[in-house]
N, C-alpha and C. Protein backbone atom coordinates (compact mmCIF):
# COMPACT_ATOMS: atom_id res chain seq x y z
N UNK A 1 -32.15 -10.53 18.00
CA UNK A 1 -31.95 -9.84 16.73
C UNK A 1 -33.19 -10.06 15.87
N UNK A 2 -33.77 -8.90 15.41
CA UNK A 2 -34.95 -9.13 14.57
C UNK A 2 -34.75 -9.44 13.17
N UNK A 3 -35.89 -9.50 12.00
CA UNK A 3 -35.61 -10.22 11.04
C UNK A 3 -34.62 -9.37 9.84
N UNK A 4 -35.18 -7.73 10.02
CA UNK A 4 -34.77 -6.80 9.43
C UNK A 4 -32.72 -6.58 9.52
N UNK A 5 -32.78 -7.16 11.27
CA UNK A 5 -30.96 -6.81 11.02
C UNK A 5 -30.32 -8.08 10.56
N UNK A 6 -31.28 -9.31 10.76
CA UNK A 6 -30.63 -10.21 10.10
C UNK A 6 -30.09 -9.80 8.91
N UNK A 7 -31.52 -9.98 7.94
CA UNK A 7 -30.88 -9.80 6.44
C UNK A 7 -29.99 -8.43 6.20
N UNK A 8 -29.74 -7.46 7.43
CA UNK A 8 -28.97 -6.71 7.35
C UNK A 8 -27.30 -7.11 7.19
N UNK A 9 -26.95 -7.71 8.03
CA UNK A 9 -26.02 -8.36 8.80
C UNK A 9 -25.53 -9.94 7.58
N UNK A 10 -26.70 -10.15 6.97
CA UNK A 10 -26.28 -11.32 5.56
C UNK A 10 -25.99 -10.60 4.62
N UNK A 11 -27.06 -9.63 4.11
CA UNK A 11 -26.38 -8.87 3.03
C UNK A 11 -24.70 -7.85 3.27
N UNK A 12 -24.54 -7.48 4.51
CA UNK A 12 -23.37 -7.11 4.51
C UNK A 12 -22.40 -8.29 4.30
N UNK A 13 -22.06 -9.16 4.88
CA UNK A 13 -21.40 -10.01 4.73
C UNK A 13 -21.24 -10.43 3.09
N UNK A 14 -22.38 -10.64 2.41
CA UNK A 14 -22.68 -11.14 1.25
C UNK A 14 -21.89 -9.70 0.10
N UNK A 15 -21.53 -8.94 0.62
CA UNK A 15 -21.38 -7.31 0.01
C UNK A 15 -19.95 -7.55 -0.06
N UNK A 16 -19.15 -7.72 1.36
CA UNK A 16 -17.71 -7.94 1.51
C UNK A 16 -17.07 -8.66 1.30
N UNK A 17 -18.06 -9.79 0.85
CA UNK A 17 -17.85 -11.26 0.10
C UNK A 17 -17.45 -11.23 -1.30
N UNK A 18 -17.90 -10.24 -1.63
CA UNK A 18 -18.02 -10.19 -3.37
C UNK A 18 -16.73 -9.25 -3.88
N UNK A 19 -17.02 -8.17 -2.79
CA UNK A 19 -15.64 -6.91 -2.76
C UNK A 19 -14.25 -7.84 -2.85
N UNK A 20 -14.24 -9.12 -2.05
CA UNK A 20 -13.08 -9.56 -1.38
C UNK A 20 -12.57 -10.75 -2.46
N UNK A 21 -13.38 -11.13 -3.52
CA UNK A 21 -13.14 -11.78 -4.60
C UNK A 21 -12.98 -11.09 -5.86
N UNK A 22 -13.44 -9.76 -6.12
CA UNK A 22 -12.97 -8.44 -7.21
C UNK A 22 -11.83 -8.21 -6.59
N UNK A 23 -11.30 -7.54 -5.74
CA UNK A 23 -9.98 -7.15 -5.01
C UNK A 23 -9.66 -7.44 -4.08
N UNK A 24 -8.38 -6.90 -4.01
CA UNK A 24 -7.21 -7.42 -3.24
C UNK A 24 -8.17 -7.95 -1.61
N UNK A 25 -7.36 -9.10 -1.27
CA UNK A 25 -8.63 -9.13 0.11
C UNK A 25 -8.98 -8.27 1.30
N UNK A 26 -7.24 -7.41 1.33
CA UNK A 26 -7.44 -6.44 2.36
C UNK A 26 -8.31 -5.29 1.80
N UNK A 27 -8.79 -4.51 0.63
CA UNK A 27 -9.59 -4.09 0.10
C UNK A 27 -10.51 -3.73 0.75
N UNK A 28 -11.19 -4.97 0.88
CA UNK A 28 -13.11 -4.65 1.24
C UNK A 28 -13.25 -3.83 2.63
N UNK A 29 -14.73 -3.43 2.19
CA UNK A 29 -14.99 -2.42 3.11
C UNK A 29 -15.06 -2.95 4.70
N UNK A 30 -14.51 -2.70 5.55
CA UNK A 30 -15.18 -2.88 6.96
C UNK A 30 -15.83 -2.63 7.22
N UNK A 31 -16.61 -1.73 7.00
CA UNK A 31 -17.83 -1.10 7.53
C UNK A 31 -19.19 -0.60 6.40
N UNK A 32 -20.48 -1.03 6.32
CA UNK A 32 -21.13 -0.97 5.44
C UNK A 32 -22.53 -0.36 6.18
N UNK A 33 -22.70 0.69 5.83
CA UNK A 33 -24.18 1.22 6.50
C UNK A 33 -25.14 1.27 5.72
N UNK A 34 -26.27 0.97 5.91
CA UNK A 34 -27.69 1.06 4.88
C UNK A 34 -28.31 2.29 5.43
N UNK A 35 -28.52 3.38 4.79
CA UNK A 35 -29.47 4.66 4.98
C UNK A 35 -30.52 4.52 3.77
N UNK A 36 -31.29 5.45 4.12
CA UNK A 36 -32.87 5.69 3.41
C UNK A 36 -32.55 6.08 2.45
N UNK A 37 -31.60 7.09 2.20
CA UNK A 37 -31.49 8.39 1.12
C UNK A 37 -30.28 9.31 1.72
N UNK A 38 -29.24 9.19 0.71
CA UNK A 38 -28.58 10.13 0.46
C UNK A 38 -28.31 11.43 0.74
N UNK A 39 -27.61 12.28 1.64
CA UNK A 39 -28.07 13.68 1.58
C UNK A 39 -27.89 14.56 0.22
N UNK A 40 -28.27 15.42 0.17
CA UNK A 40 -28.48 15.90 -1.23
C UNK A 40 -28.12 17.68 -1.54
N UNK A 41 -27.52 18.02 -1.85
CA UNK A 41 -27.27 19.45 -1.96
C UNK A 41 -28.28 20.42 -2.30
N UNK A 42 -28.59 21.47 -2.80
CA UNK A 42 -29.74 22.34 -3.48
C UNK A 42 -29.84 22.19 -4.69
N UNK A 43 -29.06 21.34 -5.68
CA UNK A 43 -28.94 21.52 -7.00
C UNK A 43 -29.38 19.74 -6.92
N UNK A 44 -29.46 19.02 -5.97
CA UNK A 44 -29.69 17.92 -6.08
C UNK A 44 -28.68 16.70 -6.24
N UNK A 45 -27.42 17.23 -6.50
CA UNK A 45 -26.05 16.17 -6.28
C UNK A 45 -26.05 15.74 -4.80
N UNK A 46 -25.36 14.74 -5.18
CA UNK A 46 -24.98 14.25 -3.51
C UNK A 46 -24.14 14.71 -2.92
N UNK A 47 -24.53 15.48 -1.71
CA UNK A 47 -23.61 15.72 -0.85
C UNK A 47 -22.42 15.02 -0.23
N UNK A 48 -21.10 15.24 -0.88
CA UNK A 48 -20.01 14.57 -0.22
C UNK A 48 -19.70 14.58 1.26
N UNK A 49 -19.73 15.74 1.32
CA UNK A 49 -19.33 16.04 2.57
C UNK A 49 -19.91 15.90 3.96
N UNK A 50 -21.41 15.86 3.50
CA UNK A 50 -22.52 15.55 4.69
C UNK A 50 -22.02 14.21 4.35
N UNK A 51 -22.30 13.37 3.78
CA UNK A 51 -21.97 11.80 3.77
C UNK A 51 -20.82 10.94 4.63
N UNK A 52 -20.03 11.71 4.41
CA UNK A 52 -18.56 11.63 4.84
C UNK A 52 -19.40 11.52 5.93
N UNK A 53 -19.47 12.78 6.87
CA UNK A 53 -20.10 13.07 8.30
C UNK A 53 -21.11 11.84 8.69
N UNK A 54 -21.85 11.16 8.19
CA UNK A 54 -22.91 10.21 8.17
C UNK A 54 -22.47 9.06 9.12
């Protein structure tokens, strides 16, 4: 594992850590993905729906 998924893999943990002490414990997210950028519509909002798909 390189150094990049480490701190990937800490900061998630560190993410669901925090979720799981604001709310309820079953709450937090299972699953946490890091992307570049957002998809983005023509008007420049974020695309829900491409995201969803992501």
């Amino acid at each position: 594992m390189n150094k990049a998924a480490a701190d990937e893999d800490e900061t998630t943990k560190r993410l669901q850590d925090f979720v799981k002490a604001k709310l309820l414990p079953y709450k937090y997210p299972r699953e946490i993905r890091f992307v570049g950028e957002l998809p983005k519509t023509g008007s420049g909002k974020i695309d829900r729906q491409a995201f969803m798909r992501m």
